[in-house]
N, C-alpha and C. Protein backbone atom coordinates (compact mmCIF):
# COMPACT_ATOMS: atom_id res chain seq x y z
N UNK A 1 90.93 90.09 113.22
CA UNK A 1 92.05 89.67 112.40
C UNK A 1 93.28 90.52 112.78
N UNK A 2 94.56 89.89 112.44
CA UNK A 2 95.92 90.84 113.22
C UNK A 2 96.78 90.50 111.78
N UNK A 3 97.43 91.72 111.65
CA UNK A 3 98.42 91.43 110.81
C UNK A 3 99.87 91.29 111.18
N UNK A 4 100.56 90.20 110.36
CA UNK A 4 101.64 90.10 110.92
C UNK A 4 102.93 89.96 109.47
N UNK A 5 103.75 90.75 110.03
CA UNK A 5 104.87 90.96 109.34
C UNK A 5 106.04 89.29 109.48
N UNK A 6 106.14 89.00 108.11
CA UNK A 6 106.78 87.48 107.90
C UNK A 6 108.13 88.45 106.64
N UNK A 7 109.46 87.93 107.73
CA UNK A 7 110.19 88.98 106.56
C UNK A 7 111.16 87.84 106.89
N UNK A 8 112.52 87.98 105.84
CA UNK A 8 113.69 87.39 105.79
C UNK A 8 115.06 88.42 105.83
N UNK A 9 116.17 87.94 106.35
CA UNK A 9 117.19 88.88 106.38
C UNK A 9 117.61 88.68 104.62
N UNK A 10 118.28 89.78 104.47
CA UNK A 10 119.26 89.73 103.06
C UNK A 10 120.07 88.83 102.84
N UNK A 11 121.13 87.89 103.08
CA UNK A 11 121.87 87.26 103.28
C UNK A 11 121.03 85.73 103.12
N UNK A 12 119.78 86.02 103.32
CA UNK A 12 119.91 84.11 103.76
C UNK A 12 119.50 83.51 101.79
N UNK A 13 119.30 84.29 101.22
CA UNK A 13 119.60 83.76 99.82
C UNK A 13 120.96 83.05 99.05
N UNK A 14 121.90 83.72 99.74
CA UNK A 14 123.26 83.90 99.26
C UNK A 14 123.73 82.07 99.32
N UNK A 15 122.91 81.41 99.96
CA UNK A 15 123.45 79.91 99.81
C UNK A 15 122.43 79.47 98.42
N UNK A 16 121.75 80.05 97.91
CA UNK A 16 121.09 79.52 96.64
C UNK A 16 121.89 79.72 95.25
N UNK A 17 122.03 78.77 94.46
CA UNK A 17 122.64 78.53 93.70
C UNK A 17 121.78 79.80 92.38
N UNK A 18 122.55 80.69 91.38
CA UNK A 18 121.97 80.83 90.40
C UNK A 18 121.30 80.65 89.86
N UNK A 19 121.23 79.05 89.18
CA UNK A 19 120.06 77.82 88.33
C UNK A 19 118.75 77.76 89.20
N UNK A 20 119.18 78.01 90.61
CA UNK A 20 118.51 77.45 91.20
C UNK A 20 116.86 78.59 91.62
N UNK A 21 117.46 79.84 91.01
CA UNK A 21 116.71 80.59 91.42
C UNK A 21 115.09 80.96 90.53
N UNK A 22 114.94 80.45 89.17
CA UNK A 22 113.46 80.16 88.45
C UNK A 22 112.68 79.17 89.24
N UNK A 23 113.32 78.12 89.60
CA UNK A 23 112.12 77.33 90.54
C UNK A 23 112.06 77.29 91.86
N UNK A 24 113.19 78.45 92.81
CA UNK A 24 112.50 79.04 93.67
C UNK A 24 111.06 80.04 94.26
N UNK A 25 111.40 80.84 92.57
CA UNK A 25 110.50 81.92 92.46
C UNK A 25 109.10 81.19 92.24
N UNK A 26 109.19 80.24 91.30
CA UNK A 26 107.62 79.88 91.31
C UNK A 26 107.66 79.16 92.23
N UNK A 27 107.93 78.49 93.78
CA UNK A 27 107.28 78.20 94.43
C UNK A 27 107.16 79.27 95.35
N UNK A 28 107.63 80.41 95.32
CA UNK A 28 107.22 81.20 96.62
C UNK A 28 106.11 82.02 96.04
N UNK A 29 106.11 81.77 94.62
CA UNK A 29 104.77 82.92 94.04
C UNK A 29 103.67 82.50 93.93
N UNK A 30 103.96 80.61 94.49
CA UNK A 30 102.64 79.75 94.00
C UNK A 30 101.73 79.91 95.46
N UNK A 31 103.15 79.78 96.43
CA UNK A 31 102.22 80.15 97.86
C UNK A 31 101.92 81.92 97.91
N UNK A 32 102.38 82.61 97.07
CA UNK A 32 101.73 83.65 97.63
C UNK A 32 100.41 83.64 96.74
N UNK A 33 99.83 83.47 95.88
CA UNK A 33 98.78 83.02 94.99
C UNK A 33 97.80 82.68 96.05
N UNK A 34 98.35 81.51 96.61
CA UNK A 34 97.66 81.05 97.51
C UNK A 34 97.16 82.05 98.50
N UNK A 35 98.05 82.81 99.30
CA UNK A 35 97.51 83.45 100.16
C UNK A 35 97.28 84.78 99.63
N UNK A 36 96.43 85.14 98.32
CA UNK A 36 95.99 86.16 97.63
C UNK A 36 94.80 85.43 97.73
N UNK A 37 94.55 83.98 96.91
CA UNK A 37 93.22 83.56 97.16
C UNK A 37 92.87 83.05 98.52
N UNK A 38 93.34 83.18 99.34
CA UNK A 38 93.12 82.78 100.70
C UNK A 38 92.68 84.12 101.28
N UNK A 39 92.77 85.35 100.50
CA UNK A 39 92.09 86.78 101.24
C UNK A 39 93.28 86.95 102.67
N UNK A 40 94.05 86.59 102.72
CA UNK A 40 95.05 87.21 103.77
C UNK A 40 96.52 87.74 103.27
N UNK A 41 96.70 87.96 102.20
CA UNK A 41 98.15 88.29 101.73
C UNK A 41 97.61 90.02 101.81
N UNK A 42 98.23 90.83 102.29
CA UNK A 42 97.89 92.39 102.18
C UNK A 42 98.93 92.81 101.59
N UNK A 43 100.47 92.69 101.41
CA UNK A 43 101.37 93.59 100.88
C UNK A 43 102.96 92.60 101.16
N UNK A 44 103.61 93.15 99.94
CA UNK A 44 104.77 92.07 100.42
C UNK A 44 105.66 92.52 99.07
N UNK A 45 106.77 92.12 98.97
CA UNK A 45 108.18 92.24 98.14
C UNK A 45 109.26 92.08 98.87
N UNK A 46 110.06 91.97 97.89
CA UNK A 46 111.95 92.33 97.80
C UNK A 46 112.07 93.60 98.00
N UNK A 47 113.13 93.62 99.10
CA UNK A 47 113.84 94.79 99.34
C UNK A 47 115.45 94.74 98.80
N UNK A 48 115.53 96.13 98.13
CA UNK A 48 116.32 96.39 97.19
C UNK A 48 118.12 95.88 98.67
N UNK A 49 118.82 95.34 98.11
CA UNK A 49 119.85 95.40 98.81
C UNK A 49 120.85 96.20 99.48
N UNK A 50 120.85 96.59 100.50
CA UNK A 50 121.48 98.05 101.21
C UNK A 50 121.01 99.53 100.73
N UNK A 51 119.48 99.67 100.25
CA UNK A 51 119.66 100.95 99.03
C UNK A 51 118.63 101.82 100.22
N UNK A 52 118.84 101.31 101.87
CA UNK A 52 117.65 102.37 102.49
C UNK A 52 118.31 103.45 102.46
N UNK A 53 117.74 104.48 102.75
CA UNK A 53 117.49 106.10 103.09
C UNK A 53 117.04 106.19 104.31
N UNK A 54 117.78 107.24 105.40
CA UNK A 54 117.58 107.23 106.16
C UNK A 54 117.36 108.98 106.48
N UNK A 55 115.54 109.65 106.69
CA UNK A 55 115.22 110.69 106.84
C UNK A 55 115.55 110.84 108.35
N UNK A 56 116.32 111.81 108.89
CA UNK A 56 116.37 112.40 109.73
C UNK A 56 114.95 113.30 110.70
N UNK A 57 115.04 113.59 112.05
CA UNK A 57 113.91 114.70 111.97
C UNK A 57 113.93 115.62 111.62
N UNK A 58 115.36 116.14 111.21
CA UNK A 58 115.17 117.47 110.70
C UNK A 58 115.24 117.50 109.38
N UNK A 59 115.07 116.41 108.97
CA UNK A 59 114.83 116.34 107.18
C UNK A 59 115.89 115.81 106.54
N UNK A 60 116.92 115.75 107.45
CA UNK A 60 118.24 115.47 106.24
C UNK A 60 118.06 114.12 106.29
N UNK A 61 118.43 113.12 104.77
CA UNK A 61 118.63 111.97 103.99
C UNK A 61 119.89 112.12 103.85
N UNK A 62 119.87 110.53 104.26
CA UNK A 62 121.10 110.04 104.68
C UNK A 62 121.12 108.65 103.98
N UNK A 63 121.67 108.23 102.53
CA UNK A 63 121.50 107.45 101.64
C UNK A 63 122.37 106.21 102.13
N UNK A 64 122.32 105.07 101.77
CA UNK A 64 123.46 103.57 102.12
C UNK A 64 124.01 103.51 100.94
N UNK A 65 124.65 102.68 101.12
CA UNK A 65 124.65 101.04 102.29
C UNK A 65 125.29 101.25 103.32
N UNK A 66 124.70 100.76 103.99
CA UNK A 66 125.09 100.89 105.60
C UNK A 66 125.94 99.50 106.21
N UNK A 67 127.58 99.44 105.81
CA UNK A 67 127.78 98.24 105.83
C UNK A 67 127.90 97.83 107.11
N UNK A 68 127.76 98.89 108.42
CA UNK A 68 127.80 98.38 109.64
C UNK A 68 126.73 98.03 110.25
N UNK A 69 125.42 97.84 109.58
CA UNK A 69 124.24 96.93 109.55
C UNK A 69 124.69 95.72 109.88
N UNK A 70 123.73 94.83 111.13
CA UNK A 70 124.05 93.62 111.56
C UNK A 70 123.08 92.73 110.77
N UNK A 71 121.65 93.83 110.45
CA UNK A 71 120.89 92.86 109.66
C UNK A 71 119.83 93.22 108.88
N UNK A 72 119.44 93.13 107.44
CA UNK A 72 118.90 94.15 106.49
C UNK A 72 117.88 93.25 106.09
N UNK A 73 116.59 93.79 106.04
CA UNK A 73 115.56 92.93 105.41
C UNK A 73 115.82 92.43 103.83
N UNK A 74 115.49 91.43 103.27
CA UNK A 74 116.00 91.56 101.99
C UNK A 74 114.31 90.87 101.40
N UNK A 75 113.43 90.87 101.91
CA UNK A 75 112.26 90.75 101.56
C UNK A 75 111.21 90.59 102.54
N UNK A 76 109.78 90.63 102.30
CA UNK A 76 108.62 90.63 103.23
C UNK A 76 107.24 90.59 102.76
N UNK A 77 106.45 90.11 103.32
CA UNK A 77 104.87 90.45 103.02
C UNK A 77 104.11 90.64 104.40
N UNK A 78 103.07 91.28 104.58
CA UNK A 78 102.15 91.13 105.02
C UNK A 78 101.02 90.40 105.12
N UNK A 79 100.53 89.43 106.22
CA UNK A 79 99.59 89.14 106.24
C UNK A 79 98.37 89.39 107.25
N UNK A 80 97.15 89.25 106.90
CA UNK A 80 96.01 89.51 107.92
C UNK A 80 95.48 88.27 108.02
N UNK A 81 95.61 87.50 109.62
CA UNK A 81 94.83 86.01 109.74
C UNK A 81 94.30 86.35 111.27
N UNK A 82 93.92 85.27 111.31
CA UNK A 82 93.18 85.13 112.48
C UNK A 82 93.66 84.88 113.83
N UNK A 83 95.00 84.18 113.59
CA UNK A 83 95.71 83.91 115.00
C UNK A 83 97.10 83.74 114.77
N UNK A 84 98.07 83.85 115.86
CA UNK A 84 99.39 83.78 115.63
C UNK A 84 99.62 82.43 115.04
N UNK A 85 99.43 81.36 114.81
CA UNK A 85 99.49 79.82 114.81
C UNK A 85 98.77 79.98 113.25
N UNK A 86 98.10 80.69 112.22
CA UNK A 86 98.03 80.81 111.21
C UNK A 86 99.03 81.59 110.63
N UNK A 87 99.88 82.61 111.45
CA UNK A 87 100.83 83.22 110.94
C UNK A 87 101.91 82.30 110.67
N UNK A 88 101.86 81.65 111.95
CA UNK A 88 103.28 80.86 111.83
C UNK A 88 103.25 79.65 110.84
N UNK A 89 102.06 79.06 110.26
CA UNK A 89 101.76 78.45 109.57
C UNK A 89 102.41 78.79 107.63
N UNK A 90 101.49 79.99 107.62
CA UNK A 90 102.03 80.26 106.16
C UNK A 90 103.26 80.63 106.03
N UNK A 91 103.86 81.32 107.59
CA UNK A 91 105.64 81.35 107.44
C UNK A 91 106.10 80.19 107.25
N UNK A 92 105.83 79.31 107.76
CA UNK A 92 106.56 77.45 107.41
C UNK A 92 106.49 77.40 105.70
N UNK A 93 105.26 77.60 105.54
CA UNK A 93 104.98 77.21 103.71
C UNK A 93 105.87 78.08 103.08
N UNK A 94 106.38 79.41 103.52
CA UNK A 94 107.05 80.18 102.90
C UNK A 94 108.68 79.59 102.74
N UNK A 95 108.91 79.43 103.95
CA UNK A 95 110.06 79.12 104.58
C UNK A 95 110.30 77.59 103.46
N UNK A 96 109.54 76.88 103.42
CA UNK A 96 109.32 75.68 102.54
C UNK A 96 110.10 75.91 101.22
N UNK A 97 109.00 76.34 100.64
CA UNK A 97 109.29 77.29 99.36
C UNK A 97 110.34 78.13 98.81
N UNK A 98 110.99 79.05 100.05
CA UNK A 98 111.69 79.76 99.34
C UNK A 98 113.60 78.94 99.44
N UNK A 99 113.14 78.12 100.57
CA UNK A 99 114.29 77.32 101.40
C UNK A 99 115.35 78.49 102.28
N UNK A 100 114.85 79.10 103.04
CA UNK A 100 115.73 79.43 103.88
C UNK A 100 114.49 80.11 105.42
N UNK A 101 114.82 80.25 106.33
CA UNK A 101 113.99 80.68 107.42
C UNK A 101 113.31 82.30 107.41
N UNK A 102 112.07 82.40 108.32
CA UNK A 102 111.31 83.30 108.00
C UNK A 102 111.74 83.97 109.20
N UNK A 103 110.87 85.20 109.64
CA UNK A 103 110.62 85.47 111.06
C UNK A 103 109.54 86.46 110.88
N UNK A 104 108.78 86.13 112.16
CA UNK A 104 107.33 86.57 112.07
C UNK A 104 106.90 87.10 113.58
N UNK A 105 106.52 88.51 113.08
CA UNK A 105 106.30 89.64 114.34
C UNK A 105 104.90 90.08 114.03
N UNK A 106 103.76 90.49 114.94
CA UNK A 106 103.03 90.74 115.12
C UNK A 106 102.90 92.13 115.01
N UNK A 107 102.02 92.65 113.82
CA UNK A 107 102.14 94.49 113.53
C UNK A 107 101.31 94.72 114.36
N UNK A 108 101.21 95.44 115.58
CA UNK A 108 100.41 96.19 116.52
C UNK A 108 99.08 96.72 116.14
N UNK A 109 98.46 96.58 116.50
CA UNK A 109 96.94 97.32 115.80
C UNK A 109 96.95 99.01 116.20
N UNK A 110 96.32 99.68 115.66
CA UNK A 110 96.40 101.01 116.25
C UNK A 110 94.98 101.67 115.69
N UNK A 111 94.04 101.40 116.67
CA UNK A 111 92.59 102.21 116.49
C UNK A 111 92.52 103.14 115.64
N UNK A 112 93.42 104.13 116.10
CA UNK A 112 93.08 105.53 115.59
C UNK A 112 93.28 105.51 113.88
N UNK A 113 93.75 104.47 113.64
CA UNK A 113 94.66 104.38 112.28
C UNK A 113 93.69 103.82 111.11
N UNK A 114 93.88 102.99 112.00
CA UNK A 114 92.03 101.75 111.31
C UNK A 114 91.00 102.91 111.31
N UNK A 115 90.96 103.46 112.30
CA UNK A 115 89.33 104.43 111.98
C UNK A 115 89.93 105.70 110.71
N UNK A 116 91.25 105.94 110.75
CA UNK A 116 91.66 107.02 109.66
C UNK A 116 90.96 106.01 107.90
N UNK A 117 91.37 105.11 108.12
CA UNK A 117 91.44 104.46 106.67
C UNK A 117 89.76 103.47 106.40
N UNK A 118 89.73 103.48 107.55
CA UNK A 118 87.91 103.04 107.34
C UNK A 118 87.27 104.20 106.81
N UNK A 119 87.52 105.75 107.54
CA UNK A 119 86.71 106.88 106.90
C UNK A 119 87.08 107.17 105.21
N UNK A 120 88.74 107.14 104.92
CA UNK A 120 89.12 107.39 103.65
C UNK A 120 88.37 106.96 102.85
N UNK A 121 88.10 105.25 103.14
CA UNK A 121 87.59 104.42 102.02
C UNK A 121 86.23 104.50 101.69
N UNK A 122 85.58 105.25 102.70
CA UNK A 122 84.00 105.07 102.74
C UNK A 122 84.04 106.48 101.56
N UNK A 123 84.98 107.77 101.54
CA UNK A 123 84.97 108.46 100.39
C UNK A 123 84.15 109.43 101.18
């Protein structure tokens, strides 16, 4: 299974009308339901609008909005499926639902990482 990151820029809401926004929400919450009972939704939300923090290596935070940003996530979930063509699938239903376009990147697997959190969980 691969997980893949399905996110939207900030901006692409801004053509939705006010009224319009209670029966957006329940259809994007009905497909994520779905892909809760479908066992592939792993993690997902709204990102707060321009409010990142940006840690330095040497520690210093460096707070926004960053208005010379070309492009700011303004929401996302995670999913774990089986093939890119299931990813791109529940991005359509999303994309459906929320009415504006998705984009969907493939989170890299990383062994060492998976074996960190396989040992955690075993306790």
């Amino acid at each position: 299974m691969t997980r893949y990151l399905i996110s939207f820029d900030d901006g692409s809401m801004d053509h939705v009308r006010d009224e319009e926004f209670p029966a957006l929400s329940r259809a994007s919450h009905a497909v994520m339901q779905e892909a809760v009972d479908a066992g592939v939704f792993v993690a997902g939300g709204g990102i707060g609008r321009q409010r990142a923090s940006v840690v330095a290596t040497d520690g210093t935070v460096t707070d926004g909005p960053y208005p010379e940003a070309k492009a700011v996530l303004g929401g996302f979930v995670v999913f774990e499926v089986a093939s890119r063509e299931e990813a791109l699938a529940w991005a359509a239903r999303i994309a459906a639902a929320c009415r504006y376009a998705q984009e969907v990147r493939e989170i890299m697997p990383d062994p060492e990482t998976d074996a960190m959190l396989a040992a955690a969980r075993k306790g």
